[in-house]
PDB file of N, CA and C in Angstrom:
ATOM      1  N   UNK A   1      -4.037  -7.799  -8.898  1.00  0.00           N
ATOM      2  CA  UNK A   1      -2.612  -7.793  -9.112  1.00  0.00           C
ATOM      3  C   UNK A   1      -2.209  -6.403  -9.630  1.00  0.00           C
ATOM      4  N   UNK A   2      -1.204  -5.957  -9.154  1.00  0.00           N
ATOM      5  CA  UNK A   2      -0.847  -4.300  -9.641  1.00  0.00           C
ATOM      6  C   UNK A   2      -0.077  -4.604 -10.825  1.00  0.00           C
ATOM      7  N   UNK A   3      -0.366  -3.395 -11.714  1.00  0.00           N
ATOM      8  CA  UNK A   3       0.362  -3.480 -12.703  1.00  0.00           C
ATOM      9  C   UNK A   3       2.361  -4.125 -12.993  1.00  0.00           C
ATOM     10  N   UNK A   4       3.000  -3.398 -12.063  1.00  0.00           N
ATOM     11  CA  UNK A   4       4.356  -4.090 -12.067  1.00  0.00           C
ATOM     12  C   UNK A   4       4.582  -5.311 -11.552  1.00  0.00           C
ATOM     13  N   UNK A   5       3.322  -6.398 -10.681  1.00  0.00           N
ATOM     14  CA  UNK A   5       3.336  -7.206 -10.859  1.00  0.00           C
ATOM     15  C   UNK A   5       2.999  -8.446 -12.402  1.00  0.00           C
ATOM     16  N   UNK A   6       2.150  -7.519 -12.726  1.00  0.00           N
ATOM     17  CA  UNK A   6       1.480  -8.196 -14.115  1.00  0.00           C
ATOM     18  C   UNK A   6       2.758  -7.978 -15.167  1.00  0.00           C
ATOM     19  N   UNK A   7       3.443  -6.701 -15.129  1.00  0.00           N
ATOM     20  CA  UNK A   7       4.786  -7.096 -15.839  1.00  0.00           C
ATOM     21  C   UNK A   7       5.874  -8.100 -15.890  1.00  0.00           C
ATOM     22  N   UNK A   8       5.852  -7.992 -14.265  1.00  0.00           N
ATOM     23  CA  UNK A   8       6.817  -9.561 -14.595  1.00  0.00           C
ATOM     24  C   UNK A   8       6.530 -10.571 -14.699  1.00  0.00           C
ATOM     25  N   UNK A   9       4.976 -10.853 -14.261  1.00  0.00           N
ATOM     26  CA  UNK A   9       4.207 -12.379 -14.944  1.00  0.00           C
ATOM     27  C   UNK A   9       4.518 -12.218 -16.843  1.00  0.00           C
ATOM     28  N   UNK A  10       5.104 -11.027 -16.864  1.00  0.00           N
ATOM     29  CA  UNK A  10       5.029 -11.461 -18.380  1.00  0.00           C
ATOM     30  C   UNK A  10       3.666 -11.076 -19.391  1.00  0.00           C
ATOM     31  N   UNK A  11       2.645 -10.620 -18.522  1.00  0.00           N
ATOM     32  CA  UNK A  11       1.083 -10.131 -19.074  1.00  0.00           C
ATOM     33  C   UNK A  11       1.335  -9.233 -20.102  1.00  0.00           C
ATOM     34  N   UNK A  12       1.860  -8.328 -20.512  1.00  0.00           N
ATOM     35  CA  UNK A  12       2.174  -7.681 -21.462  1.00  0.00           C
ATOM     36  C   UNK A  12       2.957  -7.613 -22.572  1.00  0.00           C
ATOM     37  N   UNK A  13       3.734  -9.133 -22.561  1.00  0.00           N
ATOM     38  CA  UNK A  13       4.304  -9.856 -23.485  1.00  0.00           C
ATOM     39  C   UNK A  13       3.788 -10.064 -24.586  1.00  0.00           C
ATOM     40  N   UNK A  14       4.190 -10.078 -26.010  1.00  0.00           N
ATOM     41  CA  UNK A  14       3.391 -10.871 -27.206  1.00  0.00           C
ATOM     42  C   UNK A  14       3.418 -12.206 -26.838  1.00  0.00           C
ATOM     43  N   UNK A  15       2.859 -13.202 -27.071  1.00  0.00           N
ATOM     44  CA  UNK A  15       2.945 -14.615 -27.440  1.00  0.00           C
ATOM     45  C   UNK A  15       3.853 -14.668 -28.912  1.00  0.00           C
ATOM     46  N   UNK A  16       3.317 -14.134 -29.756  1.00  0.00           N
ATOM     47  CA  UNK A  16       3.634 -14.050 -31.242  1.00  0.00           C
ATOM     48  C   UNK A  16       5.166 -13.807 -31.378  1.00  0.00           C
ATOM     49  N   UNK A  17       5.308 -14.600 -32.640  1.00  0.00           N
ATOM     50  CA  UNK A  17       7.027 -13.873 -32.665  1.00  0.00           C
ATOM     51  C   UNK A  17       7.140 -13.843 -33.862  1.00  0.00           C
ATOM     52  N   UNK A  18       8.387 -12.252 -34.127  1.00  0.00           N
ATOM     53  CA  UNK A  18       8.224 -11.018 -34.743  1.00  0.00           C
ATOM     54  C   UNK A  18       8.703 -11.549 -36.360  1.00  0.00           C
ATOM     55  N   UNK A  19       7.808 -11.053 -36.925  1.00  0.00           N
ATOM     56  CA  UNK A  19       8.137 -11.250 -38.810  1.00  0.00           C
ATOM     57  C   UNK A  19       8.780  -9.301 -39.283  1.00  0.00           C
ATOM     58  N   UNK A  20       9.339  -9.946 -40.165  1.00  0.00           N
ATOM     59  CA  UNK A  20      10.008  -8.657 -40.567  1.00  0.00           C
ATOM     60  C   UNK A  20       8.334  -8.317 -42.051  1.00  0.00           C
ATOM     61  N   UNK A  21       7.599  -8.992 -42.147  1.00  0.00           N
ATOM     62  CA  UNK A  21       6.767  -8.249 -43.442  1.00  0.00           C
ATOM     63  C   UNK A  21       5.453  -9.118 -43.173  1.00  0.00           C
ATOM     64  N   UNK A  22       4.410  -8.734 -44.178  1.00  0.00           N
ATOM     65  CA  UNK A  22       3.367  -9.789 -44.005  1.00  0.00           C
ATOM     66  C   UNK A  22       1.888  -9.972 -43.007  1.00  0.00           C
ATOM     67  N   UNK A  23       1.250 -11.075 -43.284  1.00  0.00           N
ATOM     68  CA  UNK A  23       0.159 -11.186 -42.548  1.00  0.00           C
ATOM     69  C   UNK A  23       0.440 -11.482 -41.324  1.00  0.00           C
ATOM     70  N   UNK A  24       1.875 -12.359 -40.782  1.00  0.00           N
ATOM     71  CA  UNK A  24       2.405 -12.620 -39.682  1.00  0.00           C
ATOM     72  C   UNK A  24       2.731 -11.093 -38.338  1.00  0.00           C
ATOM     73  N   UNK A  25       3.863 -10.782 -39.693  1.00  0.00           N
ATOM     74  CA  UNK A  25       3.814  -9.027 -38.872  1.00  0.00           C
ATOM     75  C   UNK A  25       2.719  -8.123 -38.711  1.00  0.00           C
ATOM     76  N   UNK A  26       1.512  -8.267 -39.386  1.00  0.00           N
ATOM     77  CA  UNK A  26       0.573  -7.606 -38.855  1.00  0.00           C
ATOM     78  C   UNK A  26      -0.315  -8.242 -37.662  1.00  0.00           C
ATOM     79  N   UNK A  27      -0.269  -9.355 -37.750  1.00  0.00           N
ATOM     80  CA  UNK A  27      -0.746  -9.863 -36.270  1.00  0.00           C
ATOM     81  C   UNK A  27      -0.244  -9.578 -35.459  1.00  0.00           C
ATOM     82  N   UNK A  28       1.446  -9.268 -35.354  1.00  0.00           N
ATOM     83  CA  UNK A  28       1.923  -9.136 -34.544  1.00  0.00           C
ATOM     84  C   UNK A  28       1.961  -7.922 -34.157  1.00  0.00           C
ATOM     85  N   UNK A  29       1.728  -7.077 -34.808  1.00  0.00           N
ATOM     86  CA  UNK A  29       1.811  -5.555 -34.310  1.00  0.00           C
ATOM     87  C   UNK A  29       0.516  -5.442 -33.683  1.00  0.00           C
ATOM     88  N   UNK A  30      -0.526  -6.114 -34.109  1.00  0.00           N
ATOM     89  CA  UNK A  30      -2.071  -6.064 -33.652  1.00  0.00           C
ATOM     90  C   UNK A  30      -2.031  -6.339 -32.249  1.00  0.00           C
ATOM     91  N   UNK A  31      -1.387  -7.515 -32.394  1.00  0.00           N
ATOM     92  CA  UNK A  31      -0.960  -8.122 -30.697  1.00  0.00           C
ATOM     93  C   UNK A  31      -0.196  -7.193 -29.961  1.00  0.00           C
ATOM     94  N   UNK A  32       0.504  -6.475 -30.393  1.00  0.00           N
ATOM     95  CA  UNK A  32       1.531  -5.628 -29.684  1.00  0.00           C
ATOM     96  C   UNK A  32       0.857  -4.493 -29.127  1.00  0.00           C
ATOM     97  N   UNK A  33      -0.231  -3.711 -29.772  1.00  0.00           N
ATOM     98  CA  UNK A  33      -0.609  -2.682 -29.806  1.00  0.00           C
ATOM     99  C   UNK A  33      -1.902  -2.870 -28.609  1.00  0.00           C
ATOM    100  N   UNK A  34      -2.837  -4.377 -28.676  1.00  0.00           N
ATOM    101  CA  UNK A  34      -3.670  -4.937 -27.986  1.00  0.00           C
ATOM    102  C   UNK A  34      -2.933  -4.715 -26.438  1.00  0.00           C
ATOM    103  N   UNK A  35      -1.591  -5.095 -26.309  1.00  0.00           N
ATOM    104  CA  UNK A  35      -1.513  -5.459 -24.843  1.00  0.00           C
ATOM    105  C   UNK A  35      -0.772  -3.958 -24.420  1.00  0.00           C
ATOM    106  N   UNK A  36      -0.411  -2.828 -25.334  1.00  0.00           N
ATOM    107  CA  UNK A  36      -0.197  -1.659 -24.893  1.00  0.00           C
ATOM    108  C   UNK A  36      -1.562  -0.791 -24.061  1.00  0.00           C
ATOM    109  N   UNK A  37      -2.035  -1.302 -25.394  1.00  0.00           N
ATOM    110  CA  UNK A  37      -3.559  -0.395 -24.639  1.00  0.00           C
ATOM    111  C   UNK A  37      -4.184  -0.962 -22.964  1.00  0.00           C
ATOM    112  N   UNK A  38      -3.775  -2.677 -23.264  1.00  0.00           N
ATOM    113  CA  UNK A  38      -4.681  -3.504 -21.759  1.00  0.00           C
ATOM    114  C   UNK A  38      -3.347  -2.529 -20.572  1.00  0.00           C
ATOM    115  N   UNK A  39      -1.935  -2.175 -20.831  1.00  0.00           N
ATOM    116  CA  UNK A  39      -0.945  -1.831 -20.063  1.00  0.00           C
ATOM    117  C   UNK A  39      -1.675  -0.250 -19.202  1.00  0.00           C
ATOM    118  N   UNK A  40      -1.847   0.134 -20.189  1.00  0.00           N
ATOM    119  CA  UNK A  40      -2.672   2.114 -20.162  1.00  0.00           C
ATOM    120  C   UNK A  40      -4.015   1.813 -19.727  1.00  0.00           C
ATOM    121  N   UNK A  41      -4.372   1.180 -20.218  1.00  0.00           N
ATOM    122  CA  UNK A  41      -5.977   1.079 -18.910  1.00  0.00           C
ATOM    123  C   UNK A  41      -5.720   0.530 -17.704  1.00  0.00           C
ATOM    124  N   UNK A  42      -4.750  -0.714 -17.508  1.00  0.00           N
ATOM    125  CA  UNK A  42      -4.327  -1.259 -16.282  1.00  0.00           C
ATOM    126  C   UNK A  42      -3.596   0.352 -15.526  1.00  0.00           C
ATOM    127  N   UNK A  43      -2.792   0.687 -15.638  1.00  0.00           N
ATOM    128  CA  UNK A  43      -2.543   2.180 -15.330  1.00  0.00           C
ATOM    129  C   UNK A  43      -2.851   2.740 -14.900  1.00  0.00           C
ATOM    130  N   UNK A  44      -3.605   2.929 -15.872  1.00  0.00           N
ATOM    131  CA  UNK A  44      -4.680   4.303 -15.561  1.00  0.00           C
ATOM    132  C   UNK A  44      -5.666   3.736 -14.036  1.00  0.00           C
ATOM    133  N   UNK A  45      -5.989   2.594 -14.173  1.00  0.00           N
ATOM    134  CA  UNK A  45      -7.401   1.976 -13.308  1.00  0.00           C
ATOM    135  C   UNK A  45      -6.428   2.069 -12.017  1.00  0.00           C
ATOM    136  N   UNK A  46      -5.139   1.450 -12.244  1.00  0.00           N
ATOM    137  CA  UNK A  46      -4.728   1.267 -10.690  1.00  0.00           C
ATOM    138  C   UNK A  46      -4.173   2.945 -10.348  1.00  0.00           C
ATOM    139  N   UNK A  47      -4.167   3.899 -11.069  1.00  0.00           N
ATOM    140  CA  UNK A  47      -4.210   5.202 -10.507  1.00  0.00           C
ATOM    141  C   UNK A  47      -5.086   6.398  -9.754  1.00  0.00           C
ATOM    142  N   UNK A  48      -5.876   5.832 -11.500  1.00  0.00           N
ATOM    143  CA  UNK A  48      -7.220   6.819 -10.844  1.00  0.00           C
ATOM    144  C   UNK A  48      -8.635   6.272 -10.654  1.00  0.00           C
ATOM    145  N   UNK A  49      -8.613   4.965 -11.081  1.00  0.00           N
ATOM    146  CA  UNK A  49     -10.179   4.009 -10.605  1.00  0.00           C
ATOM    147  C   UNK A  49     -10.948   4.311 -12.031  1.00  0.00           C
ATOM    148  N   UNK A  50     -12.030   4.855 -11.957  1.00  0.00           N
ATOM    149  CA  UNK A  50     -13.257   5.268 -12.665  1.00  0.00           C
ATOM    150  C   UNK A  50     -13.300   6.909 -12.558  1.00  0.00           C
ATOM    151  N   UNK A  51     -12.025   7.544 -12.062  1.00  0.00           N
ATOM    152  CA  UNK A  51     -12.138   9.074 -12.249  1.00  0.00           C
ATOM    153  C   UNK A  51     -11.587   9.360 -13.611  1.00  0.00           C
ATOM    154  N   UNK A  52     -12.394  10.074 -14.335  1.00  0.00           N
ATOM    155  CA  UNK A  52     -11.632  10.712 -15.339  1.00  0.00           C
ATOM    156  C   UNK A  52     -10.755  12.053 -15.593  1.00  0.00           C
ATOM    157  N   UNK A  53      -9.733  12.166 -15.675  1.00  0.00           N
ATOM    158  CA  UNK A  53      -9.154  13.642 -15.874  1.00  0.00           C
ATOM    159  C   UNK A  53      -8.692  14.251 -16.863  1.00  0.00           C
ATOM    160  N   UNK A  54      -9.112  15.068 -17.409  1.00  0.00           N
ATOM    161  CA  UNK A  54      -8.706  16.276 -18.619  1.00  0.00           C
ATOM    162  C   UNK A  54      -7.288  15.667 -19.134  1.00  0.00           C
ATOM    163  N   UNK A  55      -6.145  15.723 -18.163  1.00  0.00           N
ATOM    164  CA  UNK A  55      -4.495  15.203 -18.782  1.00  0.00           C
ATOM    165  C   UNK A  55      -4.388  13.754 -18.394  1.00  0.00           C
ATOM    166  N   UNK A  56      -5.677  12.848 -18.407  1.00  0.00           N
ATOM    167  CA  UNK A  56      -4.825  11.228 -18.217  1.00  0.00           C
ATOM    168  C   UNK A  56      -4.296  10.985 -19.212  1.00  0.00           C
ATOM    169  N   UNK A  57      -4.507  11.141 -20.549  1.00  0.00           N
ATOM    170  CA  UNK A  57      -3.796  10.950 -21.653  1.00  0.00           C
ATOM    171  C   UNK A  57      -2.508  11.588 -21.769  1.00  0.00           C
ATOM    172  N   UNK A  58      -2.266  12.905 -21.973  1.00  0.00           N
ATOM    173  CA  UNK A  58      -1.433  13.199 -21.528  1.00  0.00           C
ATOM    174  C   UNK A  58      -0.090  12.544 -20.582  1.00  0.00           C
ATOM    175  N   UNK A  59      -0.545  12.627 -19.519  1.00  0.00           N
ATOM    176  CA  UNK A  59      -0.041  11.818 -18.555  1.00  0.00           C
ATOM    177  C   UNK A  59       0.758  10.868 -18.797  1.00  0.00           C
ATOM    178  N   UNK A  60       0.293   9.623 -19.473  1.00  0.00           N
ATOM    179  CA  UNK A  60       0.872   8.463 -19.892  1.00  0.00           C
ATOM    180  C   UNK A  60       1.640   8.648 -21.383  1.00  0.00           C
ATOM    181  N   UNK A  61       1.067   9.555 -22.106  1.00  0.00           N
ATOM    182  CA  UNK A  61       1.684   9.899 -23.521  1.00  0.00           C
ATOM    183  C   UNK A  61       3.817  10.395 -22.540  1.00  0.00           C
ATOM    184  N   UNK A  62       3.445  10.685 -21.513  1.00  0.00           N
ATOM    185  CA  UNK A  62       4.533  11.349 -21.688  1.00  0.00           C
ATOM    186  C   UNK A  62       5.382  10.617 -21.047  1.00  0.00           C
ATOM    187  N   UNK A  63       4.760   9.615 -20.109  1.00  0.00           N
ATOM    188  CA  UNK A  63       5.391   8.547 -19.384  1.00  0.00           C
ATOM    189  C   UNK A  63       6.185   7.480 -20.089  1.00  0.00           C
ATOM    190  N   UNK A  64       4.970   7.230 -21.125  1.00  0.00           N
ATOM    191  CA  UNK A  64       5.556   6.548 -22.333  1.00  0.00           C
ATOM    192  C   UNK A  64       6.630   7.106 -23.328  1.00  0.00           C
ATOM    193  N   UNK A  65       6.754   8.383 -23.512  1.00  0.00           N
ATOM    194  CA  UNK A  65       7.963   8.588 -24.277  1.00  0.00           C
ATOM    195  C   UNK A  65       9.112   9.188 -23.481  1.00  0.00           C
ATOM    196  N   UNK A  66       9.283   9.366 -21.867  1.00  0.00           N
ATOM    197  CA  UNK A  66      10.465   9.146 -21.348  1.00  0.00           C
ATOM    198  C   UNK A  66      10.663   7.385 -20.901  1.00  0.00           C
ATOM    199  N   UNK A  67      10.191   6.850 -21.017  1.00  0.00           N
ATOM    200  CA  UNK A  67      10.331   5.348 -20.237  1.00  0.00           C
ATOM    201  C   UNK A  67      10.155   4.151 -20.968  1.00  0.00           C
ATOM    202  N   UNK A  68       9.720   4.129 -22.290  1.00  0.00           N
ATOM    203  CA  UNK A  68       9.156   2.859 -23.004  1.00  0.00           C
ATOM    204  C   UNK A  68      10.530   2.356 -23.683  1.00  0.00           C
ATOM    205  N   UNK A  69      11.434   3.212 -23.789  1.00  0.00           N
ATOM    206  CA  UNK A  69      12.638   2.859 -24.637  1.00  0.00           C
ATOM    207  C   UNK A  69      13.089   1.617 -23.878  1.00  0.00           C
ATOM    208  N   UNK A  70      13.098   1.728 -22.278  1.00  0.00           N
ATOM    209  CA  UNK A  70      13.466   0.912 -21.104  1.00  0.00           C
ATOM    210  C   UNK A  70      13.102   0.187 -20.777  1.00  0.00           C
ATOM    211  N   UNK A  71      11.731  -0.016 -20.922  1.00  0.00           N
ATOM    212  CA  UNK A  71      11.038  -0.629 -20.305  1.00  0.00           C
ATOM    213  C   UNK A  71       9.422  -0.570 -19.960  1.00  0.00           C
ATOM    214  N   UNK A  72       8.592  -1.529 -19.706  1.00  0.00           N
ATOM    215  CA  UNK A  72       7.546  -0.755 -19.037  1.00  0.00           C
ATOM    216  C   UNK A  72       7.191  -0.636 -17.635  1.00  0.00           C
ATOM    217  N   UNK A  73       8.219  -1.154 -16.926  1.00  0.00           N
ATOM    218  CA  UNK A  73       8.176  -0.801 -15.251  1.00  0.00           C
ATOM    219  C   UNK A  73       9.132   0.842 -15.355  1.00  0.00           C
ATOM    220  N   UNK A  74      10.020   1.081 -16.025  1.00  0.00           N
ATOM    221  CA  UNK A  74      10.973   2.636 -16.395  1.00  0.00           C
ATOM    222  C   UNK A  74       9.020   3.273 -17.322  1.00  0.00           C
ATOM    223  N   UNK A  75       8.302   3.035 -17.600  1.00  0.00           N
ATOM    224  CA  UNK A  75       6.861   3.641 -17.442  1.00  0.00           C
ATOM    225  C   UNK A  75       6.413   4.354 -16.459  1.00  0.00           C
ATOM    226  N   UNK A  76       5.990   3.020 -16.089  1.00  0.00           N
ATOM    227  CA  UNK A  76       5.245   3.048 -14.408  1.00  0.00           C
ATOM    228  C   UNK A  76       6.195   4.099 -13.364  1.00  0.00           C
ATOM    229  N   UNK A  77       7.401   4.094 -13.407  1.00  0.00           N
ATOM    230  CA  UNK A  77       8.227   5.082 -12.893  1.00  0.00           C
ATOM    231  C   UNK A  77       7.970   6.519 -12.912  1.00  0.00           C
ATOM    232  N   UNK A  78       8.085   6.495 -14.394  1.00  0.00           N
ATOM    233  CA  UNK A  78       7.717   7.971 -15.043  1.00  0.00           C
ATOM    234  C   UNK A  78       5.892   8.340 -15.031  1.00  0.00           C
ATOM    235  N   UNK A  79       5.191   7.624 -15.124  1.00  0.00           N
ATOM    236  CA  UNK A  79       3.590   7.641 -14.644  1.00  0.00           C
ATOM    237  C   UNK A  79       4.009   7.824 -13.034  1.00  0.00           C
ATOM    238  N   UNK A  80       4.429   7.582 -12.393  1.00  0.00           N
ATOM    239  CA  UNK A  80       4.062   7.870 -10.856  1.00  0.00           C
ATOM    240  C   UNK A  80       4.755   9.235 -10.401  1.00  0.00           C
ATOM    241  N   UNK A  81       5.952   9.316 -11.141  1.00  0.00           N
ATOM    242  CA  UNK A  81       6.370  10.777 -11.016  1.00  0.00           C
ATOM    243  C   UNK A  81       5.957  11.404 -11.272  1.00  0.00           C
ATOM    244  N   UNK A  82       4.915  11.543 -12.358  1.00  0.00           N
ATOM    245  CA  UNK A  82       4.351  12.709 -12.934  1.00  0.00           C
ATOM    246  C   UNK A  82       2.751  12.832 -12.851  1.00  0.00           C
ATOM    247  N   UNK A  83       2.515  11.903 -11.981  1.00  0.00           N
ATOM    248  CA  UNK A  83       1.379  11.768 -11.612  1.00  0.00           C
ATOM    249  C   UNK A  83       0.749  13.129 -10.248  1.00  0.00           C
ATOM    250  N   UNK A  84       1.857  13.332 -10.085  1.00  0.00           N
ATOM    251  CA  UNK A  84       1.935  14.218  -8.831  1.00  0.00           C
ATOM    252  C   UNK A  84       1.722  15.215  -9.402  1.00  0.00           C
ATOM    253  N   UNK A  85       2.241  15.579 -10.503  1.00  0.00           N
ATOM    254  CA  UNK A  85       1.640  17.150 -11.007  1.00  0.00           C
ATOM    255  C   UNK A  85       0.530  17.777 -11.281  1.00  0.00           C
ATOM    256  N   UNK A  86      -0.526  16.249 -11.413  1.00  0.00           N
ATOM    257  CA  UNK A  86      -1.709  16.339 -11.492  1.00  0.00           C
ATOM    258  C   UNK A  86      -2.760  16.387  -9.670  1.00  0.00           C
ATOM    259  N   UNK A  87      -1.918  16.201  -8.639  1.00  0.00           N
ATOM    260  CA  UNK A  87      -2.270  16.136  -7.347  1.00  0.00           C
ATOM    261  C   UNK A  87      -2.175  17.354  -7.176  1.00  0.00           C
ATOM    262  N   UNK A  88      -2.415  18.736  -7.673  1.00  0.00           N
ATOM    263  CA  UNK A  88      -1.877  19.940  -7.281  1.00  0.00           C
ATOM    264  C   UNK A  88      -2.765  20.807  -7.762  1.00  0.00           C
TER     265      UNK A  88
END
């Protein structure tokens, strides 16, 4: 399943719901942070497989701070646009 499909199944969703303080809110950020990272390896894998490159981090660092405000398919947008700079 490609990643912007797995977004709208909802795969990157918390289950958890959000506490303003506490042992609750830290699960929940745990959870939050868990399905960011499964989002950036899903990413990354359906981009570049098992290749590694010097700016994949990069890459997504920057995808993520034009696009996460929006969304994470407005991500995947900004990861595929700028993915090209690295094709060169």
């Amino acid at each position: 399943m490609e990643v912007r499909d797995k977004i709208r199944a909802g795969e990157y969703e918390t289950k958890l719901h959000f506490f303003r303080s506490g042992e609750r809110r830290k699960a929940y950020d745990i959870d939050v942070r868990r399905l960011e990272e499964k989002f950036k390896a899903d990413l990354e894998e359906e981009w570049f497989g098992k290749i590694e490159h010097p700016k994949k981090n990069l890459l997504f660092e920057m995808a993520w701070e034009y696009g996460h405000a929006s969304g994470l398919e407005e991500v995947c947008t900004h990861y595929e646009s700028f993915i090209r700079l690295l094709e060169r």
